[in-house]
N, C-alpha and C. Protein backbone atom coordinates (compact mmCIF):
# COMPACT_ATOMS: atom_id res chain seq x y z
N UNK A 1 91.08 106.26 121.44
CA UNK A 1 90.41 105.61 120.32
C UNK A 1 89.13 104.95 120.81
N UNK A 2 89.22 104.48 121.84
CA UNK A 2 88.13 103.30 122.63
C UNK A 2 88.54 102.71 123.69
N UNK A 3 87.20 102.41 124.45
CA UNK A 3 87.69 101.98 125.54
C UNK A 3 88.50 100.05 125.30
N UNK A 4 88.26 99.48 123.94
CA UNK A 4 88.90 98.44 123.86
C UNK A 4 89.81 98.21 122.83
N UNK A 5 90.32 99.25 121.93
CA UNK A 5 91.56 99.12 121.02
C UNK A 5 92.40 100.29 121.68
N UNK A 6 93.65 100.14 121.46
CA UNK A 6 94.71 100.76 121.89
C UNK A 6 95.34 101.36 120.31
N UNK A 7 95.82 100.98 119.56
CA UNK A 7 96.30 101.09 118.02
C UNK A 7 95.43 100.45 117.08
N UNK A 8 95.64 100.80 115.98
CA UNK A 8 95.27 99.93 114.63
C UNK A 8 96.38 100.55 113.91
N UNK A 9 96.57 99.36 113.27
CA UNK A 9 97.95 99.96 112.13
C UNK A 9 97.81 99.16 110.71
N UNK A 10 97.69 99.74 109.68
CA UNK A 10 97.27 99.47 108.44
C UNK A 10 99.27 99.14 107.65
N UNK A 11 99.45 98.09 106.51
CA UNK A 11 100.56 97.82 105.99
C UNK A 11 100.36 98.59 104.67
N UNK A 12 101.19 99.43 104.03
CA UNK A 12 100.79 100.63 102.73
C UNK A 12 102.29 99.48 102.02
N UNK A 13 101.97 99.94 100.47
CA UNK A 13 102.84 99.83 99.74
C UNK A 13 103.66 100.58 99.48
N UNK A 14 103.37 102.28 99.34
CA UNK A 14 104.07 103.01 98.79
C UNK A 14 104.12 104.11 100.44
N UNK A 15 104.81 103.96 101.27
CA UNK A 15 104.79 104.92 102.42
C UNK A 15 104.45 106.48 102.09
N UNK A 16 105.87 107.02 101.34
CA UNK A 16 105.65 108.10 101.11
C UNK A 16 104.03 108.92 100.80
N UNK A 17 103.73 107.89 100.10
CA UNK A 17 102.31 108.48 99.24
C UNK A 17 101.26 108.24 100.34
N UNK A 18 101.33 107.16 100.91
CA UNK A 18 100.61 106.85 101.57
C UNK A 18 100.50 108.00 103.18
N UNK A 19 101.75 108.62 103.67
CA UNK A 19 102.08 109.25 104.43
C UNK A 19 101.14 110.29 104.19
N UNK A 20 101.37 111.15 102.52
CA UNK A 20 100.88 112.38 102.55
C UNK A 20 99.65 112.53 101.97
N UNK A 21 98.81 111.16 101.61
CA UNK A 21 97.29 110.97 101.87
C UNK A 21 96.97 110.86 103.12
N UNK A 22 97.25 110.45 104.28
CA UNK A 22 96.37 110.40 105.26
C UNK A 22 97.01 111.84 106.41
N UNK A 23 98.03 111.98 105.97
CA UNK A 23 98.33 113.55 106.82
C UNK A 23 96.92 114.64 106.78
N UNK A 24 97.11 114.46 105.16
CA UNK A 24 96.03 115.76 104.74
C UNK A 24 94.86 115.48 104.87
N UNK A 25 94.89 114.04 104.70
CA UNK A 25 93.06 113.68 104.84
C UNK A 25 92.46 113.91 106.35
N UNK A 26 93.54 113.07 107.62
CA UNK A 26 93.06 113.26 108.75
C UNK A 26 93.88 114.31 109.17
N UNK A 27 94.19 115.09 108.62
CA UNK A 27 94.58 116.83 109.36
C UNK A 27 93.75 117.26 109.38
N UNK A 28 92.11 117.33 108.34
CA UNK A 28 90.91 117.86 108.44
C UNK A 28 89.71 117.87 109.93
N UNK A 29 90.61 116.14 110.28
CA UNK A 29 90.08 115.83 111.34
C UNK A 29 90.75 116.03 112.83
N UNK A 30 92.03 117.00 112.53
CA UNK A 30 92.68 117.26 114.21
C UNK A 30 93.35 116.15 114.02
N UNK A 31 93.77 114.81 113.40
CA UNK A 31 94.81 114.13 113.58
C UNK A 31 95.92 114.07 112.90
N UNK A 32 96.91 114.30 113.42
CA UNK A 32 98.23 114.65 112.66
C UNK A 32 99.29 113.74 112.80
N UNK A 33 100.22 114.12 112.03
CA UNK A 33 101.15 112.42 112.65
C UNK A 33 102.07 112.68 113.79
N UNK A 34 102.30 111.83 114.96
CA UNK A 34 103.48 112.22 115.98
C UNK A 34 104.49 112.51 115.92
N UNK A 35 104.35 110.74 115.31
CA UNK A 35 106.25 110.08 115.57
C UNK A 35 106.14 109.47 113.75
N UNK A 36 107.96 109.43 113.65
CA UNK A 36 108.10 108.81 112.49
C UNK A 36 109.26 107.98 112.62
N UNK A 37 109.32 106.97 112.06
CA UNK A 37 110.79 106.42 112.22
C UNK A 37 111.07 105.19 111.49
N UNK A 38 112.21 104.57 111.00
CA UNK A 38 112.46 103.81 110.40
C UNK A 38 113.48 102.33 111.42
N UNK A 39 113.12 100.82 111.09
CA UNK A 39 114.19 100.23 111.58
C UNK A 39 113.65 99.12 110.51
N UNK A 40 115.19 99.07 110.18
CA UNK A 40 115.66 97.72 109.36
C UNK A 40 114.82 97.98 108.05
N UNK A 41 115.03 99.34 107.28
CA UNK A 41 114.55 99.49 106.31
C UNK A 41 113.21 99.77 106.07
N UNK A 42 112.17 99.47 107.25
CA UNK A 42 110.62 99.61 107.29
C UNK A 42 110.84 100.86 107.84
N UNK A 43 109.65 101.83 107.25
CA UNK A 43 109.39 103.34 108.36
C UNK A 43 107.79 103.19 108.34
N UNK A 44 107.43 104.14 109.69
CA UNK A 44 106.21 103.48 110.51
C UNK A 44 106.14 105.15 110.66
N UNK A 45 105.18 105.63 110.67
CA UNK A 45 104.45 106.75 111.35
C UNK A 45 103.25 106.49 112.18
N UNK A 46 102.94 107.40 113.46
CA UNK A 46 101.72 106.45 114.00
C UNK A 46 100.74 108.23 114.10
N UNK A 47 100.11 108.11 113.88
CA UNK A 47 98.97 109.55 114.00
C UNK A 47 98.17 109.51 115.68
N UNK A 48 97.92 110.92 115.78
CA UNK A 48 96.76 110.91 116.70
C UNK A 48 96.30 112.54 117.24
N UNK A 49 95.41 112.83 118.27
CA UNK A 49 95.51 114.04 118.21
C UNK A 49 96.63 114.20 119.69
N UNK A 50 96.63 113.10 120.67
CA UNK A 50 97.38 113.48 121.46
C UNK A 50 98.61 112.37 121.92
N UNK A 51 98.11 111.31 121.42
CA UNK A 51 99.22 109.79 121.33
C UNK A 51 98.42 109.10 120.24
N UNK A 52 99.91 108.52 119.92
CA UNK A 52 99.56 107.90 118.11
C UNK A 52 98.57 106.50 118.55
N UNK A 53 97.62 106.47 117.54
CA UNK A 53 96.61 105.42 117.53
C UNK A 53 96.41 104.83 116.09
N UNK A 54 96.73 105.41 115.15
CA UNK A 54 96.40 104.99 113.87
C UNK A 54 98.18 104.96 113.39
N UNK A 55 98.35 104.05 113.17
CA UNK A 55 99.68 103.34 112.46
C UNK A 55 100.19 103.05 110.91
N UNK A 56 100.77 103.43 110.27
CA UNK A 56 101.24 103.25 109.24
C UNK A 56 102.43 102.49 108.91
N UNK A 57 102.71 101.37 108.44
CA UNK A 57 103.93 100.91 108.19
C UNK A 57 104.46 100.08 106.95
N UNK A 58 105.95 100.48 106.18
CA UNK A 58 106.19 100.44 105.19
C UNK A 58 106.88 98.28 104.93
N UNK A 59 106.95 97.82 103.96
CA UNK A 59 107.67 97.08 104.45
C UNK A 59 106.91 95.57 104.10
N UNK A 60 105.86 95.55 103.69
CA UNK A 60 105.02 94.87 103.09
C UNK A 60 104.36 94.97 102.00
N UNK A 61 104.58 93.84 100.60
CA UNK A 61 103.48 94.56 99.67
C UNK A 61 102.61 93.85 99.51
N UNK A 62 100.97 94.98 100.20
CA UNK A 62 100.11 94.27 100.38
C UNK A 62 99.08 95.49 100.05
N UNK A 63 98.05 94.94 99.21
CA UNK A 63 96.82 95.99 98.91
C UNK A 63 95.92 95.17 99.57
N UNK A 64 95.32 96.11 100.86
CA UNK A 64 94.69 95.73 101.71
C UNK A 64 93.05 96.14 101.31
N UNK A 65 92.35 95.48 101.92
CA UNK A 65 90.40 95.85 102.62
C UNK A 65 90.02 95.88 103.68
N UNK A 66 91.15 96.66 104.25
CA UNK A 66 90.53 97.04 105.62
C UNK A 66 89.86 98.02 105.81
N UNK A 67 89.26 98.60 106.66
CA UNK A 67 88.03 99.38 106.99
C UNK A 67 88.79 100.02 108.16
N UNK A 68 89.02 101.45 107.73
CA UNK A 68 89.02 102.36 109.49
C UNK A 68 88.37 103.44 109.44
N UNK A 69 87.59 103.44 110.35
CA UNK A 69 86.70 104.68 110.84
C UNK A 69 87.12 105.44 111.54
N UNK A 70 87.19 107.04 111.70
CA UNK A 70 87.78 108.01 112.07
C UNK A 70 86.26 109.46 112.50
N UNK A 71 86.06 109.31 113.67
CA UNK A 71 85.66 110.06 114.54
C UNK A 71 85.22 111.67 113.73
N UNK A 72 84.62 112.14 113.18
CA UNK A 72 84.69 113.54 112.77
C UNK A 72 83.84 114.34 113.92
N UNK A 73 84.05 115.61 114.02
CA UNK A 73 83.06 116.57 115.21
C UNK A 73 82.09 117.22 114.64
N UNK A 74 81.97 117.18 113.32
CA UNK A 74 80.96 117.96 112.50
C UNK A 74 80.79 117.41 110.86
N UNK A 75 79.46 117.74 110.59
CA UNK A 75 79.13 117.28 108.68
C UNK A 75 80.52 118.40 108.34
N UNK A 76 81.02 119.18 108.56
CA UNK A 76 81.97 119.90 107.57
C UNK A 76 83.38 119.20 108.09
N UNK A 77 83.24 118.65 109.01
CA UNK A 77 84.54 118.10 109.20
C UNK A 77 84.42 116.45 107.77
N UNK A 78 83.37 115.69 108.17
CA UNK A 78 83.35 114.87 107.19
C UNK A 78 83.79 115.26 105.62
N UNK A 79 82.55 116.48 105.66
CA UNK A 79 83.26 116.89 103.57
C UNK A 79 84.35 117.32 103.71
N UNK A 80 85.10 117.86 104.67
CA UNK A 80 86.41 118.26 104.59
C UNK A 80 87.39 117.26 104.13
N UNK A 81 87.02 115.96 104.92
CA UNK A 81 88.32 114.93 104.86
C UNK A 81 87.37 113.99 103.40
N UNK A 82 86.82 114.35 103.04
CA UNK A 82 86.56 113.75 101.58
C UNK A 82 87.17 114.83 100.61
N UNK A 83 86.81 115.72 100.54
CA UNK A 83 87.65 116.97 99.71
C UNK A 83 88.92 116.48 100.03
N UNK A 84 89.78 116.69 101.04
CA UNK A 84 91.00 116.43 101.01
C UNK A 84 91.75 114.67 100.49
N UNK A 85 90.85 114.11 101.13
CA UNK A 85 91.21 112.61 100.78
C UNK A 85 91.35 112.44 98.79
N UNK A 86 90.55 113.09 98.27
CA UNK A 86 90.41 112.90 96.65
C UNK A 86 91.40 113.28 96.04
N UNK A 87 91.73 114.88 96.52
CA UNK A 87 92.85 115.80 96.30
C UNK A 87 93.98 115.13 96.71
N UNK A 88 94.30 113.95 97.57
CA UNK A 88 95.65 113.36 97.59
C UNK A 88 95.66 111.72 97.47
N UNK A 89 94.96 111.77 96.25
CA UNK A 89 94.74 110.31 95.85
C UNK A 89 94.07 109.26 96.01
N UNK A 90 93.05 109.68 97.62
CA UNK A 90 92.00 108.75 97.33
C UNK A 90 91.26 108.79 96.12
N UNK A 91 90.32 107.28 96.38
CA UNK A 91 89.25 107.23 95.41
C UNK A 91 87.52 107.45 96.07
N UNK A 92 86.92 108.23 95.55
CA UNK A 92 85.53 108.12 96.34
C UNK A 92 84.76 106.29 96.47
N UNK A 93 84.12 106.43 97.64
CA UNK A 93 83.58 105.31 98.16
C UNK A 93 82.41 105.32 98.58
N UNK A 94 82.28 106.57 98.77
CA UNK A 94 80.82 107.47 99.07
C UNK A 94 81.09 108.06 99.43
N UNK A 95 80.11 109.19 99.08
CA UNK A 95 79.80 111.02 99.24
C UNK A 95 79.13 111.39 100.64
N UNK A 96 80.01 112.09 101.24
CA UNK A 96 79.08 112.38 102.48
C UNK A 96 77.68 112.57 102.51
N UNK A 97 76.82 112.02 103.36
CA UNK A 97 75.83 112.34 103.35
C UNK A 97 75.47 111.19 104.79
N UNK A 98 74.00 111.72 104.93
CA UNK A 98 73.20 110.75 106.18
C UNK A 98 73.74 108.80 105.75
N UNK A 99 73.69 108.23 106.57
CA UNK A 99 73.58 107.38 106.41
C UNK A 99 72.70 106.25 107.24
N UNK A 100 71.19 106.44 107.03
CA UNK A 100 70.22 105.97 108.14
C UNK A 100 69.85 104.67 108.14
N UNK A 101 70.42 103.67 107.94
CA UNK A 101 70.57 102.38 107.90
C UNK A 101 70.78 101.87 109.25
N UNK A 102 72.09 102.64 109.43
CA UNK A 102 73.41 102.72 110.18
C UNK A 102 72.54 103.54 112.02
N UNK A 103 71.85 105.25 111.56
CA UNK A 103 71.48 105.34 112.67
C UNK A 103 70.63 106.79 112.00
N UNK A 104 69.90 107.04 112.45
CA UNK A 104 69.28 108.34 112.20
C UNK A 104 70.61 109.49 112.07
N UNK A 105 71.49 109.34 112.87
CA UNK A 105 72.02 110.90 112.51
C UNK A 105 73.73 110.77 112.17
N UNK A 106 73.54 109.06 111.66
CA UNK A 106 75.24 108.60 111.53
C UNK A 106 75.32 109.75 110.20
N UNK A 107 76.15 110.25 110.24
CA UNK A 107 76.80 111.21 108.14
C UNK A 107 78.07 110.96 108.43
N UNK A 108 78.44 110.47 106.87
CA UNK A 108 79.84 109.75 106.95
C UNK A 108 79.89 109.85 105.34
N UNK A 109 81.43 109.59 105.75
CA UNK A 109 81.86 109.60 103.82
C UNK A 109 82.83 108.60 104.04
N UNK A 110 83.13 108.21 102.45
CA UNK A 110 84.20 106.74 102.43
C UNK A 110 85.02 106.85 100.81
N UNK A 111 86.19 106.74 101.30
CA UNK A 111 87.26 106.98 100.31
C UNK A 111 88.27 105.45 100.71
N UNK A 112 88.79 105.05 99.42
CA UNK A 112 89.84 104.28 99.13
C UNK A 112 90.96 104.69 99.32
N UNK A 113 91.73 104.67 100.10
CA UNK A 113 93.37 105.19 99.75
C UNK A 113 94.04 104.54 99.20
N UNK A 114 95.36 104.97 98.98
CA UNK A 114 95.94 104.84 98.05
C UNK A 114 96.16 103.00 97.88
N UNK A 115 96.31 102.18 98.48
CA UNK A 115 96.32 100.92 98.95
C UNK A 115 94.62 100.15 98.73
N UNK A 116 94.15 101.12 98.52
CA UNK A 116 92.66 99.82 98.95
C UNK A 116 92.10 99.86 99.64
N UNK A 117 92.48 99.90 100.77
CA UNK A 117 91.26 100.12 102.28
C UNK A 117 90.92 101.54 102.19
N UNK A 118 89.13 100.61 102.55
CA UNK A 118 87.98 101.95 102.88
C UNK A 118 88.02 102.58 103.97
N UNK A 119 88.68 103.99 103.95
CA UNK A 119 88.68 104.98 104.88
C UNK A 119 86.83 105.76 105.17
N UNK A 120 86.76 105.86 106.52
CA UNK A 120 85.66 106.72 106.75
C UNK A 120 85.52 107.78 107.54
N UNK A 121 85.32 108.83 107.53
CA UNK A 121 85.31 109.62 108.61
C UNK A 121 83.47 109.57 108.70
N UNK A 122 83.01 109.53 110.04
CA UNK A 122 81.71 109.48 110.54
C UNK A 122 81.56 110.67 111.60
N UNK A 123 80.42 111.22 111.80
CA UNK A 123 79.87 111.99 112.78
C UNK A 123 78.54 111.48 112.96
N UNK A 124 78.19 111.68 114.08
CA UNK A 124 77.19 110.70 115.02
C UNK A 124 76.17 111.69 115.74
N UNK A 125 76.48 113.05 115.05
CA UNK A 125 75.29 114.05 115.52
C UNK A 125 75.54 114.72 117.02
N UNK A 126 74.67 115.51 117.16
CA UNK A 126 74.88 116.14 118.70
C UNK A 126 74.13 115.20 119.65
């Protein structure tokens, strides 16, 4: 993820839903989920492409504003995980495109999931 976070793990209301929005959204992006598992009634999935870094867990009801950014390798990887993110219940947040505020060659898109927090997938150019 970085050389100074190890995990981030977001609290969903509705797991299930929440599970099979971000499967499909960051499957666009090579991240898939690992592990899944339940204790004491909470179930937790953690994603990644090779150890879980992005966390999901059930067990709280809380509509969050958190912000996670997610790495894309290409502008078609970005519209990909916006196409997919809409198609499983996100809400648009913005449309891929440049975003030169940010950096000459940042392009990124931003969707709501199902919970509230602004998802982004970014690419940062060659």
């Amino acid at each position: 993820m970085s050389d100074v976070i190890d995990h981030v793990g977001l609290a969903v209301t509705d797991f299930p839903r929440s599970l099979a929005f971000y499967t499909a959204a960051l499957g666009t992006l090579g991240i898939k989920p690992l592990t899944e598992f339940s204790d004491g009634g909470n179930s937790h999935a953690g994603f990644g492409k090779e150890h879980p870094v992005f966390w999901l867990g059930s067990g709280k009801q809380f509509r969050g504003e958190a912000h996670v950014a997610f790495k894309a390798s290409s502008r078609a990887e970005v519209e990909a995980f916006h196409m997919a993110a809409l198609a499983n219940g996100g809400r648009d947040n913005g449309k891929p495109g440049l975003r030169p505020h940010y950096h000459a060659d940042y392009y990124a898109a931003f969707v709501l999931d199902p919970d509230g927090h602004n998802v982004e997938a970014v690419y940062h150019g060659d």
